[in-house]
Protein backbone atom coordinates (compact mmCIF):
# COMPACT_ATOMS: atom_id res chain seq x y z
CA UNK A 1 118.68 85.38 107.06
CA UNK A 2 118.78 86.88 103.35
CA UNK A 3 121.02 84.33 102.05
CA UNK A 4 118.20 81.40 102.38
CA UNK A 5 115.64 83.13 100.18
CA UNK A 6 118.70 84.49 98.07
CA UNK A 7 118.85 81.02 97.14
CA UNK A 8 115.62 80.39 96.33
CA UNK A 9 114.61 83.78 94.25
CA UNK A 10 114.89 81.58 91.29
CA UNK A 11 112.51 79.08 90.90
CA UNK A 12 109.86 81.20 93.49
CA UNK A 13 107.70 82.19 91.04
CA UNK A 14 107.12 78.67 89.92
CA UNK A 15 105.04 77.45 92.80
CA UNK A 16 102.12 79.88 91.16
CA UNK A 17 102.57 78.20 88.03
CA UNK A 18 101.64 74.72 89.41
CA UNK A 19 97.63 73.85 89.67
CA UNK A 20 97.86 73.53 93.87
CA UNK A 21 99.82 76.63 94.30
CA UNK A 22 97.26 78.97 91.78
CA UNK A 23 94.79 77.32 94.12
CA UNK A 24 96.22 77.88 97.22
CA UNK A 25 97.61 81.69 96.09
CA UNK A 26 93.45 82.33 95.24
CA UNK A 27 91.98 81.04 98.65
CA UNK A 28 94.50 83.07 100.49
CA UNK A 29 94.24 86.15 98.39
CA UNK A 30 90.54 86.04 99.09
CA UNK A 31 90.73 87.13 103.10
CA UNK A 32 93.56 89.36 102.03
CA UNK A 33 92.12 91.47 99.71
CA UNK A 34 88.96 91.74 101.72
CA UNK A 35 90.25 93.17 104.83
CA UNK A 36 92.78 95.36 102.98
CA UNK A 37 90.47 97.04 100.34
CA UNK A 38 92.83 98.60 98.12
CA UNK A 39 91.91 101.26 96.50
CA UNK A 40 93.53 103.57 93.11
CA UNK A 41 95.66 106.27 94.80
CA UNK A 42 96.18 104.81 98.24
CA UNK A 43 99.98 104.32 98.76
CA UNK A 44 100.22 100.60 100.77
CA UNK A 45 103.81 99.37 101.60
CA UNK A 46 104.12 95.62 100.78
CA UNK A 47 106.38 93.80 103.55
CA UNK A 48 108.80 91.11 102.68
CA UNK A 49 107.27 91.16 99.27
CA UNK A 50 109.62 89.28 97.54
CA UNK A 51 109.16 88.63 94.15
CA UNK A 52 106.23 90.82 94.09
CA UNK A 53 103.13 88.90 94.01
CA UNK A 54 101.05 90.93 96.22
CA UNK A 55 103.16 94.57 94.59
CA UNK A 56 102.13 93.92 90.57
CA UNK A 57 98.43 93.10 91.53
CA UNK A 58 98.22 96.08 94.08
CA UNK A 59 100.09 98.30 91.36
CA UNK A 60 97.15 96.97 88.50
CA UNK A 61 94.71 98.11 90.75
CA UNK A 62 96.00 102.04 90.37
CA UNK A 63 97.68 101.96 94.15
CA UNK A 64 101.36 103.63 94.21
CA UNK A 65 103.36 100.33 95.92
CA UNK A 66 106.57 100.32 98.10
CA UNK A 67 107.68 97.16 98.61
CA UNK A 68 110.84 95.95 100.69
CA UNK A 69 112.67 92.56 101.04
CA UNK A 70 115.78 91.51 102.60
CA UNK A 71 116.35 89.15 99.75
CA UNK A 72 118.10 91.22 97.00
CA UNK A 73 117.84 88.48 94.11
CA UNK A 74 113.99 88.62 95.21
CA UNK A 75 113.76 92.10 94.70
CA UNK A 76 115.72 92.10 91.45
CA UNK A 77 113.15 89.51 90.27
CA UNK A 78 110.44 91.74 91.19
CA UNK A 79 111.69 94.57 89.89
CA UNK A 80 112.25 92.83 86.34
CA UNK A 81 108.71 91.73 86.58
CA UNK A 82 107.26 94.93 86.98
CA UNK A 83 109.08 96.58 84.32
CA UNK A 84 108.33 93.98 81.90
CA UNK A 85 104.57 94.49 83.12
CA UNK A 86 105.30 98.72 82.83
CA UNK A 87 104.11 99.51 86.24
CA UNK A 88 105.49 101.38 88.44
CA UNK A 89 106.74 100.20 91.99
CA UNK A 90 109.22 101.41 94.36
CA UNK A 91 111.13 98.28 95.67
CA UNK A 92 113.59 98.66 98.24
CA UNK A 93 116.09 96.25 100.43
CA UNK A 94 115.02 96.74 103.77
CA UNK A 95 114.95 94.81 107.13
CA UNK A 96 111.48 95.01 108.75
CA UNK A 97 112.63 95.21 111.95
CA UNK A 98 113.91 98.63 111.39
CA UNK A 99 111.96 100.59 108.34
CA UNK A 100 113.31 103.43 106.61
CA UNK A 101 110.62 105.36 106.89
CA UNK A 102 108.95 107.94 109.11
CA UNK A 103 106.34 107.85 111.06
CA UNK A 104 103.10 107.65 109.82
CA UNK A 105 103.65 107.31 105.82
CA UNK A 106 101.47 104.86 104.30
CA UNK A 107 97.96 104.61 103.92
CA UNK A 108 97.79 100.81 104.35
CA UNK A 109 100.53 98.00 105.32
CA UNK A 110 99.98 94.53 103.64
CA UNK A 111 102.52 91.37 104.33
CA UNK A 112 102.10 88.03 103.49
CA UNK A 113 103.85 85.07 104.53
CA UNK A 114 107.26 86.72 105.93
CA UNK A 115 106.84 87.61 109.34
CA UNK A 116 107.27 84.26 110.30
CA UNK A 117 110.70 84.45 110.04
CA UNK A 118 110.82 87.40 112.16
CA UNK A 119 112.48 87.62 115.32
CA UNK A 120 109.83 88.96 117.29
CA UNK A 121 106.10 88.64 115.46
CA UNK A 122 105.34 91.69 118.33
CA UNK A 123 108.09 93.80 118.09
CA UNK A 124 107.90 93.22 113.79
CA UNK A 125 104.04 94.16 113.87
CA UNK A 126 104.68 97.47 115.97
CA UNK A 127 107.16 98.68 113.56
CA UNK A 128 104.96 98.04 110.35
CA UNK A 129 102.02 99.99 112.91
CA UNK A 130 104.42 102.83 112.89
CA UNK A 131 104.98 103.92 110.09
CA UNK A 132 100.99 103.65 108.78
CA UNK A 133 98.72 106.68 109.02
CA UNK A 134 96.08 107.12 111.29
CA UNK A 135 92.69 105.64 110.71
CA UNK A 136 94.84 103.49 108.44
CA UNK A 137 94.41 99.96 108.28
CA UNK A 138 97.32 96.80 108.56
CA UNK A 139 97.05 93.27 106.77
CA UNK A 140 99.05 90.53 108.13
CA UNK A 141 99.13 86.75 106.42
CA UNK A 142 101.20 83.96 107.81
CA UNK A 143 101.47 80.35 107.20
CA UNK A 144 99.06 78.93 110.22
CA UNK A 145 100.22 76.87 113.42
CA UNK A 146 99.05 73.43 114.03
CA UNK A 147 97.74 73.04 110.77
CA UNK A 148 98.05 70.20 107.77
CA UNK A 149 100.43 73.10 105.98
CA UNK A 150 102.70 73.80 109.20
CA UNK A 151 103.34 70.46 109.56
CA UNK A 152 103.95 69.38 106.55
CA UNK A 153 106.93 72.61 106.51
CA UNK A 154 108.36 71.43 110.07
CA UNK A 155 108.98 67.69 108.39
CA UNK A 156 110.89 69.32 105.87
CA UNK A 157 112.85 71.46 108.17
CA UNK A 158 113.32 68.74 110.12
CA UNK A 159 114.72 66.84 107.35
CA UNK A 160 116.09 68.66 104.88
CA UNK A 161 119.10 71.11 106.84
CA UNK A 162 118.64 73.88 103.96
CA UNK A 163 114.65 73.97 104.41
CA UNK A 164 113.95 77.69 104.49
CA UNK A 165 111.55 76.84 106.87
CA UNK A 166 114.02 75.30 109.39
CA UNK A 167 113.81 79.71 110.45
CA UNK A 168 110.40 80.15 110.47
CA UNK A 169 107.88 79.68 113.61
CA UNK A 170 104.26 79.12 112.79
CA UNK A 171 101.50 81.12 114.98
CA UNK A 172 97.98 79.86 115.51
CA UNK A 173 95.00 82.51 114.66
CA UNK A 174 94.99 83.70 118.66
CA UNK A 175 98.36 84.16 118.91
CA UNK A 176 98.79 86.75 115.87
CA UNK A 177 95.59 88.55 117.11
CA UNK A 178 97.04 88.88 120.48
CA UNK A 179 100.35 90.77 118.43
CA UNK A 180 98.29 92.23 116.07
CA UNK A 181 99.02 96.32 117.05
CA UNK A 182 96.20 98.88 117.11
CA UNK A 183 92.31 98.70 116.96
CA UNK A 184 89.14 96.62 116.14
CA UNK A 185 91.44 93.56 115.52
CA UNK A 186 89.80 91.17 113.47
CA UNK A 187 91.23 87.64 112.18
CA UNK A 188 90.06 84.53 109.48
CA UNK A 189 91.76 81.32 108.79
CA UNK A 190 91.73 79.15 105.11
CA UNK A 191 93.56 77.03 103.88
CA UNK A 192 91.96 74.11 104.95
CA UNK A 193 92.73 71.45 102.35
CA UNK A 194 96.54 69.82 102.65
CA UNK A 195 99.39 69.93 100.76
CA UNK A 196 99.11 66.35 99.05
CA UNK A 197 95.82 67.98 97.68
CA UNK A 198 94.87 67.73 94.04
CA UNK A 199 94.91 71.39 92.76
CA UNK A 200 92.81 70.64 89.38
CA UNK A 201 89.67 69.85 92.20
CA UNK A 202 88.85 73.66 92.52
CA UNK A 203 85.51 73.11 93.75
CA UNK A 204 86.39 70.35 95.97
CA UNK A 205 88.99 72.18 97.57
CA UNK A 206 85.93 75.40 97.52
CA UNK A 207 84.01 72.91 99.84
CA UNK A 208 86.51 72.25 102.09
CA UNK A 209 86.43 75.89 102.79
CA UNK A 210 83.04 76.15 102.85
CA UNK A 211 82.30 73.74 105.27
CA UNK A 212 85.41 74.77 107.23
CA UNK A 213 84.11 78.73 107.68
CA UNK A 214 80.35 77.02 108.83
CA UNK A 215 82.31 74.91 111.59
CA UNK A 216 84.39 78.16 112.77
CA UNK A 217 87.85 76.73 112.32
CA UNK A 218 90.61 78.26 113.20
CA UNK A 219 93.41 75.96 112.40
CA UNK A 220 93.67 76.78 108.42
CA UNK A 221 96.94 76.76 106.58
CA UNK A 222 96.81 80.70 106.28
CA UNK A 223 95.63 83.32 109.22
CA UNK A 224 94.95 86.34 108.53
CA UNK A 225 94.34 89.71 110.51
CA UNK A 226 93.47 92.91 110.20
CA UNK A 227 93.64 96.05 112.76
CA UNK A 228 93.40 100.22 112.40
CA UNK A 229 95.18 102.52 113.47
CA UNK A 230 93.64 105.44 115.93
């Protein structure tokens, strides 16, 4: 499983550099952020944080990160990042299936779009669940299930035989609830405009949203959930 994001830790980064993907990286970063909550001090381990997105911002915002990958050319990207950026962050190769870490050592979990390629979403979610503290609190974003996005990712995989995505499965909003470990779970979906969208049409695509959150849709491009731990 490394060796297909191995091969794509070099040209990652530019996705974020393009005007749909700054979009897109802003409306999902929106439910993220509010359901995690991170504060200076807090130690919050990033899952399958590749090139560290999610790990610089958190580490900006004062909180001591841990991050882990499988991909080592992702990590080496992220750790080059962060040095260049003097902060800060622990970044380890690690399967997340099978953390090496003890029980109950982080204040808050965060992951964002790599437990779809998970063997078992369940199984994946329990071990992140283990190894936060109590009355801590774990973030999970995914790439949505019947949605314009997931769609558009099983044509490629279905045409394209390198497609990272040919290994990933896409859950609705219901389905990662139901895995989601722990208490008071809560969920959102966004993501609502497609991938053909125009990214310089920020307020069209802040409509979209808009109008999508009044109508109670759950079928965004990005799902997102939340859930403590006793």
């Amino acid at each position: 499983m490394a060796e297909i994001f191995d091969r794509k830790a070099g040209d990652y980064d530019d996705w974020y550099t393009r005007p749909l993907g700054a979009l897109v990286d802003r409306v999902e970063k929106e439910p993220i952020y509010a359901y995690l909550d991170p504060h200076a001090g807090e130690h919050i381990l990033d899952v399958g944080c590749g090139t560290g997105n999610f790990s610089l911002e958190l580490a900006r915002r004062g909180v001591k990160v841990t991050g882990i990958d499988i991909s080592d050319p992702m990590l080496a990207k992220a750790r080059k990042k962060a040095a260049d950026a003097g902060l800060a962050i622990e970044f380890l190769h690690a399967d997340a299936m099978n953390l090496p870490f003890g029980d109950n050592t982080f204040d808050k979990i965060v992951s964002v779009t790599a437990l779809e390629f998970a063997p078992d979403l369940k199984a994946v979610l329990e071990e992140s669940y283990r190894v936060l503290k109590p009355v801590g609190r774990m973030v999970i974003g995914l790439i949505g299930g019947n949605s314009l996005w997931s769609r558009h990712y099983e044509a490629r995989a279905a045409r394209e035989p390198d497609c990272l995505f040919r290994y990933a499965r896409f859950y609705t909003l219901d389905e990662l609830l139901a895995a989601m470990p722990g208490k008071n779970v809560q969920g959102k979906a966004v993501l609502f405009f497609g991938p053909d969208f125009d990214g310089t049409k920020v307020d069209e695509a802040l409509a979209i949203e808009a109008a999508a959150a009044r109508e109670g849709r759950t079928n965004g491009g990005f799902i997102t959930a939340v859930s403590y731990k006793d």
